[in-house]
N, C-alpha and C. Protein backbone atom coordinates (compact mmCIF):
# COMPACT_ATOMS: atom_id res chain seq x y z
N UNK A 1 191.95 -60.57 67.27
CA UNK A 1 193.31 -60.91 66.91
C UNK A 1 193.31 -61.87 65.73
N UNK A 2 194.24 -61.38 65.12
CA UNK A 2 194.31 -62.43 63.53
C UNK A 2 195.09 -63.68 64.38
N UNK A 3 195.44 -65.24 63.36
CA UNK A 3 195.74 -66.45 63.76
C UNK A 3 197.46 -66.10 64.17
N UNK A 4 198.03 -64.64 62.87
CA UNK A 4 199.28 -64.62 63.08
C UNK A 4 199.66 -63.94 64.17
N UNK A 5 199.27 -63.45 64.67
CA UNK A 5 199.50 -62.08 65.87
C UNK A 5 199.11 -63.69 67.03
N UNK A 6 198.19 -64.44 67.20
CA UNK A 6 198.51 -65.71 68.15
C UNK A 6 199.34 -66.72 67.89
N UNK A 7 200.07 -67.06 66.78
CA UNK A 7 200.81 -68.22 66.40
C UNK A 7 202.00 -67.46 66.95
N UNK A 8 202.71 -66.30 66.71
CA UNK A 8 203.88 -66.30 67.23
C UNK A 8 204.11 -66.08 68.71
N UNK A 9 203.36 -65.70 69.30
CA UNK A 9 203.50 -65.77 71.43
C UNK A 9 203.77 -67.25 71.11
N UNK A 10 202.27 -68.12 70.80
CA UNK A 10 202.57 -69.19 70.95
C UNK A 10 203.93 -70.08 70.63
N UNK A 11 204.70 -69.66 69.62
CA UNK A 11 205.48 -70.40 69.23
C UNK A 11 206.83 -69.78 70.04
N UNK A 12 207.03 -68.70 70.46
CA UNK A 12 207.64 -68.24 71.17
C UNK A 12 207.80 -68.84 72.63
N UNK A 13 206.67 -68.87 73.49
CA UNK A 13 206.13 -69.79 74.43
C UNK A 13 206.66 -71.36 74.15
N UNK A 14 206.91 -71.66 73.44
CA UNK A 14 207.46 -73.14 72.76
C UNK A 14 208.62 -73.15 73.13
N UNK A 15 209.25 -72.05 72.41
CA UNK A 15 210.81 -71.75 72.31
C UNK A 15 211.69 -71.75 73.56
N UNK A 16 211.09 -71.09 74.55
CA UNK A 16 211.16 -70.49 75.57
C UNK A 16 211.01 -71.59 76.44
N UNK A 17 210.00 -72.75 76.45
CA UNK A 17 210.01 -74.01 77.49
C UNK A 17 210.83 -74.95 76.80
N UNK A 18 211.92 -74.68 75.51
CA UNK A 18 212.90 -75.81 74.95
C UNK A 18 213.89 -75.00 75.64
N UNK A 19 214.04 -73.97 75.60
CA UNK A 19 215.36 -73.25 75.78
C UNK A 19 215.48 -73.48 77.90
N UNK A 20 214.72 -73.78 78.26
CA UNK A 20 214.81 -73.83 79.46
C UNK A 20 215.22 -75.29 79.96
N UNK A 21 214.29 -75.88 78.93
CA UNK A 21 214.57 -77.59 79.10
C UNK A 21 216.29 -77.27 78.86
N UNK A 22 217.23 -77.05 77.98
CA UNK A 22 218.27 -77.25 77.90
C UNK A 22 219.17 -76.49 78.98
N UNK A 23 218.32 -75.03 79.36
CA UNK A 23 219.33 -75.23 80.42
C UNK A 23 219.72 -75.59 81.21
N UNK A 24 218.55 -76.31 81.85
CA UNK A 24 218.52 -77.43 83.03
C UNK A 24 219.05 -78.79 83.26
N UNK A 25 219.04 -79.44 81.27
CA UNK A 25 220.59 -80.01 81.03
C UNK A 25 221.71 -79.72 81.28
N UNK A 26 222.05 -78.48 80.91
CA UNK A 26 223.31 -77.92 80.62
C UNK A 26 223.64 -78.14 82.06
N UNK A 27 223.09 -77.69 82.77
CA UNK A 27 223.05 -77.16 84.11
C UNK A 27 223.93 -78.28 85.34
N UNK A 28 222.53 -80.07 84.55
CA UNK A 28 223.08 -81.17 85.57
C UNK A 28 224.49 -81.64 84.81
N UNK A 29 224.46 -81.56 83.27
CA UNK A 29 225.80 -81.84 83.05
C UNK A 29 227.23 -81.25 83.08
N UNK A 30 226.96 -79.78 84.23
CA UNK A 30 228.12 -79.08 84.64
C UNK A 30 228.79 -78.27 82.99
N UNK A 31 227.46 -78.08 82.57
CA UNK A 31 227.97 -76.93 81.34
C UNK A 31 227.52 -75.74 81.63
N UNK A 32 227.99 -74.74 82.56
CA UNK A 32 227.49 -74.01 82.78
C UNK A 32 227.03 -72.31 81.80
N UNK A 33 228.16 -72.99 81.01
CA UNK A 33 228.39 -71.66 79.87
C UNK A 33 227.42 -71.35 79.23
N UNK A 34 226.97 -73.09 78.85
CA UNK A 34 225.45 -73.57 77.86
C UNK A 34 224.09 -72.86 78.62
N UNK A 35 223.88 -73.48 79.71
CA UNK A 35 222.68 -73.19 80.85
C UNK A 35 222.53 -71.28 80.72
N UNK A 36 223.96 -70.92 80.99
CA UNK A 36 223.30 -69.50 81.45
C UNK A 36 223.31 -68.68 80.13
N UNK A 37 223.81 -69.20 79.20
CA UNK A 37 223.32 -68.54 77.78
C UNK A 37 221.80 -68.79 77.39
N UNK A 38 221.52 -69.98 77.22
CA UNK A 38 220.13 -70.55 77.41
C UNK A 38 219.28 -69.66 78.47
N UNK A 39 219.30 -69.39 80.01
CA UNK A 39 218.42 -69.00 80.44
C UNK A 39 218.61 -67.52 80.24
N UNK A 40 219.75 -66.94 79.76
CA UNK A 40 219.59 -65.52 79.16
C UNK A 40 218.56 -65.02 77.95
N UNK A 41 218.72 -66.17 76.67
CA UNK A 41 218.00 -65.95 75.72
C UNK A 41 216.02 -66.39 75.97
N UNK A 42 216.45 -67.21 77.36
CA UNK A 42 214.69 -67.48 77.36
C UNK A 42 214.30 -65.91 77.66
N UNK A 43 215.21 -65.42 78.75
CA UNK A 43 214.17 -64.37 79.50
C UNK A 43 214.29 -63.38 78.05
N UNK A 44 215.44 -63.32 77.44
CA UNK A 44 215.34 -61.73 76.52
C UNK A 44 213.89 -62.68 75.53
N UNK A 45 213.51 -63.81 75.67
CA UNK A 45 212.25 -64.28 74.33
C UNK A 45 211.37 -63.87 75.23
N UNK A 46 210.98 -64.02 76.80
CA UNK A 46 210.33 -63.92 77.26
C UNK A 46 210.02 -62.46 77.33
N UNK A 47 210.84 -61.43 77.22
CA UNK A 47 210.63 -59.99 77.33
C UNK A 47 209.93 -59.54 76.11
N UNK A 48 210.45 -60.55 75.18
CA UNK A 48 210.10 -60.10 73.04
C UNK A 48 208.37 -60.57 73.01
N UNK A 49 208.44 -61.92 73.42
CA UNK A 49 206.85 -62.20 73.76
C UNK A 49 205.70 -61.31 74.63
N UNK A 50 206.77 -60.78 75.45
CA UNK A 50 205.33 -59.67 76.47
C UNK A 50 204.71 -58.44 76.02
N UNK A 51 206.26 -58.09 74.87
CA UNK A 51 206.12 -57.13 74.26
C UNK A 51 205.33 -56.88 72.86
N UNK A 52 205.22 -58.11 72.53
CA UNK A 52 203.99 -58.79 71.68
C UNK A 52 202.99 -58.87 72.00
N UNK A 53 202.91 -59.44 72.74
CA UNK A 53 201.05 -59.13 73.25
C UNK A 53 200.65 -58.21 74.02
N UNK A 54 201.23 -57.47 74.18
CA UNK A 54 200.82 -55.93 74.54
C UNK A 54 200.43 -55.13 73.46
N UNK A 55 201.33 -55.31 72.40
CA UNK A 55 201.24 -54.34 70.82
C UNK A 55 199.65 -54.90 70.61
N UNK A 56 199.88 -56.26 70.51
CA UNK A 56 198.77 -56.90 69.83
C UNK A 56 197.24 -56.27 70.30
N UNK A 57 197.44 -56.58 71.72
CA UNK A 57 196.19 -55.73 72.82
C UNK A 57 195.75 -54.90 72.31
N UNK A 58 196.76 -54.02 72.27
CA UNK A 58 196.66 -52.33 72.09
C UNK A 58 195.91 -51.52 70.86
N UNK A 59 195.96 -52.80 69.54
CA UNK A 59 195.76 -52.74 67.99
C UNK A 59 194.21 -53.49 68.38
């Protein structure tokens, strides 16, 4: 695997434990609108990331 085909899971993986941190803000400060947009976009990063390192595997 080249550095770029690992820098983006990784940075994705980043994304994905900020986007969670906020929804768990959102969450205690009764924003619920915030939280479940947030844990929507982790899982659709989390689906974009799996689907990345599978391609990557596969090559």
């Amino acid at each position: 695997m080249s550095t770029l085909t690992d820098g983006v899971p990784t940075l994705l993986a980043l994304v994905i434990v900020a986007l969670f941190g906020v929804a768990l803000w959102a969450m205690t400060t009764g924003r619920l609108d915030v939280a479940g947009l947030s844990f929507l976009s982790a899982s659709l990063l989390i689906y974009l990331r799996e689907r990345w390192v599978q391609r990557a595997a596969a090559d």
